[in-house]
C-alpha atoms as a PDB file:
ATOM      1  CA  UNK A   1      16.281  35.461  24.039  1.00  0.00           C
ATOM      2  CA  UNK A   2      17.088  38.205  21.412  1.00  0.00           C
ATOM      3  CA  UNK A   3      21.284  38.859  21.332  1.00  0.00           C
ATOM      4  CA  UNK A   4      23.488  40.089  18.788  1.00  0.00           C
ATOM      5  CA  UNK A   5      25.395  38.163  16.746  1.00  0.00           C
ATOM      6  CA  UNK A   6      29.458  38.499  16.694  1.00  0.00           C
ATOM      7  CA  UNK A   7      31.148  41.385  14.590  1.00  0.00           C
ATOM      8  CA  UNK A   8      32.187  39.862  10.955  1.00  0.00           C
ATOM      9  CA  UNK A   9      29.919  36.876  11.164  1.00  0.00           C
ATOM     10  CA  UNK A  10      27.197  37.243   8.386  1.00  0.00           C
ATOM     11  CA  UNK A  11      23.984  35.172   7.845  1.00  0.00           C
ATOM     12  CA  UNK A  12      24.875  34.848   3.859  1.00  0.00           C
ATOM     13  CA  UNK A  13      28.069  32.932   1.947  1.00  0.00           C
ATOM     14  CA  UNK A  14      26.178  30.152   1.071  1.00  0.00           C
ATOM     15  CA  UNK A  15      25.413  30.812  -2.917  1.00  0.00           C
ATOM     16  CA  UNK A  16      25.918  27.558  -5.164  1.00  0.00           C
ATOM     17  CA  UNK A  17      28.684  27.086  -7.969  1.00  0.00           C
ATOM     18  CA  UNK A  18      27.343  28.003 -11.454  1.00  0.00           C
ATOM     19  CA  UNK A  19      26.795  25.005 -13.389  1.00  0.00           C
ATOM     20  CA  UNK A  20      27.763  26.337 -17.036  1.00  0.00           C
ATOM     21  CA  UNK A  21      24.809  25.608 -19.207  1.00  0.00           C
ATOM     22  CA  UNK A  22      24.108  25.625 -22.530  1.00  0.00           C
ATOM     23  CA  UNK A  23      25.693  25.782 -25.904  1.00  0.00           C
ATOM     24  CA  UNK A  24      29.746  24.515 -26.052  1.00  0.00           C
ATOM     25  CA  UNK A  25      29.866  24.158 -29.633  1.00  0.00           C
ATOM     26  CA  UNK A  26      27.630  26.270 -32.204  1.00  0.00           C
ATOM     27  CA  UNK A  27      26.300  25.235 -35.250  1.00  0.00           C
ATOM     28  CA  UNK A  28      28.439  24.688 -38.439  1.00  0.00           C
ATOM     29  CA  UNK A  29      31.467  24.476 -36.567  1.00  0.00           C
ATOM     30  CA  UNK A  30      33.198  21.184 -36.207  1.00  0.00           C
ATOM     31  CA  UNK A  31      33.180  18.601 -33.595  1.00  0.00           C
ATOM     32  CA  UNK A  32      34.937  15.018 -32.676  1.00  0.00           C
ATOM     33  CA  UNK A  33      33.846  12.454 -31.507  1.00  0.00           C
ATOM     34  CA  UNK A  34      32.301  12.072 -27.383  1.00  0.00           C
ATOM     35  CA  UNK A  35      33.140  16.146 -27.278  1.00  0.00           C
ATOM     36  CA  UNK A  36      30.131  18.245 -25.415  1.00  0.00           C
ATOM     37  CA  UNK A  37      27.684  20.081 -27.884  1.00  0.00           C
ATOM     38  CA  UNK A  38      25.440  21.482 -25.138  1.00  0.00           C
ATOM     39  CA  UNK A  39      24.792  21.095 -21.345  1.00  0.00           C
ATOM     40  CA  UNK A  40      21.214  21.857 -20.453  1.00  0.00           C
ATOM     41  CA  UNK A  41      18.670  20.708 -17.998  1.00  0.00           C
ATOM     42  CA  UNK A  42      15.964  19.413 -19.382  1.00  0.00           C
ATOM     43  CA  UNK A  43      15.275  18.639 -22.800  1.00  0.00           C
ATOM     44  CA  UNK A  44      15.130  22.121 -24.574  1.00  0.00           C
ATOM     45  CA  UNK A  45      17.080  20.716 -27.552  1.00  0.00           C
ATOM     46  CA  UNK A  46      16.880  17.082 -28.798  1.00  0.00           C
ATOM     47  CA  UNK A  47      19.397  14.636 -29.666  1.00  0.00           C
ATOM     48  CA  UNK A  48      18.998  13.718 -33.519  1.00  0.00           C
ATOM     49  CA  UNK A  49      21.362  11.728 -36.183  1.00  0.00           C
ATOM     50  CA  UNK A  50      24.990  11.113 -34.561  1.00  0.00           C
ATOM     51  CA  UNK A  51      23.802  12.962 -31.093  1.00  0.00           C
ATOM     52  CA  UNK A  52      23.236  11.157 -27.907  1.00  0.00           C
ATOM     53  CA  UNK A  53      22.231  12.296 -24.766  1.00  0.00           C
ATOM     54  CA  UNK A  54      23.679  11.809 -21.167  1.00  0.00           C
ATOM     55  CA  UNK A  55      21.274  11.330 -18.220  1.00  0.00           C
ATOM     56  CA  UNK A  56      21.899  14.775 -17.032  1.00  0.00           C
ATOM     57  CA  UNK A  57      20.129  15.758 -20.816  1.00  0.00           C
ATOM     58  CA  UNK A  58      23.879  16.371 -22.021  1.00  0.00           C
ATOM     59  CA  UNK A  59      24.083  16.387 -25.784  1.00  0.00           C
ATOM     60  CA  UNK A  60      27.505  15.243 -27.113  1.00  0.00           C
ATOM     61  CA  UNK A  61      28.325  14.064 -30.188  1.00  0.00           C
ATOM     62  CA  UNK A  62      28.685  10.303 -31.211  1.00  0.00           C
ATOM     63  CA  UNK A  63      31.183  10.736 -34.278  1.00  0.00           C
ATOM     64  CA  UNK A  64      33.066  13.325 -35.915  1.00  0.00           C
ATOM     65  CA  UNK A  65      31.982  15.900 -37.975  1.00  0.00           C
ATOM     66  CA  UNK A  66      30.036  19.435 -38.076  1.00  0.00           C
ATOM     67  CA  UNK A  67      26.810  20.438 -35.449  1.00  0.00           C
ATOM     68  CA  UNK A  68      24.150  21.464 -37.567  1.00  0.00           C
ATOM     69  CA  UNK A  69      20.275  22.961 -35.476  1.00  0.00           C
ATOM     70  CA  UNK A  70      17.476  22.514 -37.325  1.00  0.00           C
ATOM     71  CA  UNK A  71      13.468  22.661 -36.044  1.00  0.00           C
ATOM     72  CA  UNK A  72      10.822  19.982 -37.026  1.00  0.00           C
ATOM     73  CA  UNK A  73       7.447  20.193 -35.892  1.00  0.00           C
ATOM     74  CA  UNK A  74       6.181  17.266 -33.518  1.00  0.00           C
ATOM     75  CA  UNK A  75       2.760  16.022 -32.448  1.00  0.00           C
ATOM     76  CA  UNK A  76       2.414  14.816 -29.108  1.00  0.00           C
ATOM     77  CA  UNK A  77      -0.110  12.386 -27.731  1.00  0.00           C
ATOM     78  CA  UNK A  78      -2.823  14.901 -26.718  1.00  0.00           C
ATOM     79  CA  UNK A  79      -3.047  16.216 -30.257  1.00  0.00           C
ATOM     80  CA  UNK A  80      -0.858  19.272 -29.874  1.00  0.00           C
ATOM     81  CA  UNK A  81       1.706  20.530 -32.097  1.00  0.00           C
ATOM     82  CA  UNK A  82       5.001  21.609 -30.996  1.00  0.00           C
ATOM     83  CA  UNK A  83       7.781  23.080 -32.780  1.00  0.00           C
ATOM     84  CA  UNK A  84      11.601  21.319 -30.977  1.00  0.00           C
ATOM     85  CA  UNK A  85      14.750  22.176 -32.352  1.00  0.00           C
ATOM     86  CA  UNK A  86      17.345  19.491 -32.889  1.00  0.00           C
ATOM     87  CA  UNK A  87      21.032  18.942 -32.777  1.00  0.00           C
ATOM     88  CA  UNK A  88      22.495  16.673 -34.994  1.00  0.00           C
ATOM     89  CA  UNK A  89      26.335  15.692 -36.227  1.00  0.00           C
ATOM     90  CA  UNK A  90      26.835  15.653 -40.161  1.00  0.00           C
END
C-alpha cells in the first residue's frame, strides 16, 4: 500500500565517519618512537628499516629518528616486476 512518509523524516543520514588516511608525517621530517607515519588500507607503501606495520597496514615508526621514501623495484613470484615505495626511519 503506497503512503507518504511524515514531513521532516528523510530516507538519508546514514553516511560513515571519515577514517583519515594516509600520510601523518612526510619525509625528512622527524619522528619518535611508536608515533604514526601513515594510515592506509592496504599495502600501498611498505614497512622497511625501523618501520613496522599494524594489522590495519598502519606504518609507525619503531625508533626515533627522520622518515625517509624511497622506491626499489621487486619481482614477484609470477615473474613480474613491480616498482613499491618504502618507508623507512633513519
Amino acid at each position: 500500500m503506497a503512503h507518504k512518509k511524515a514531513q521532516w523524516s528523510t530516507n538519508n543520514g546514514r553516511d560513515s565517519n571519515a577514517k583519515r588516511l594516509w600520510v601523518k608525517v612526510f619525509g625528512e621530517q622527524p619522528v619518535t618512537a611508536g608515533g604514526i607515519i601513515l594510515r592506509q588500507k592496504g599495502n600501498k607503501y611498505w614497512p622497511a628499516e625501523g618501520v613496522g606495520q599494524g594489522s590495519d597496514f598502519t606504518l609507525y615508526a619503531e625508533k626515533e629518528g627522520t622518515v625517509k621514501f624511497f622506491e626499489k623495484k621487486r619481482k614477484r613470484f609470477d615473474g613480474r616486476v613491480y616498482k613499491d615505495t618504502y618507508v623507512s626511519v633513519v
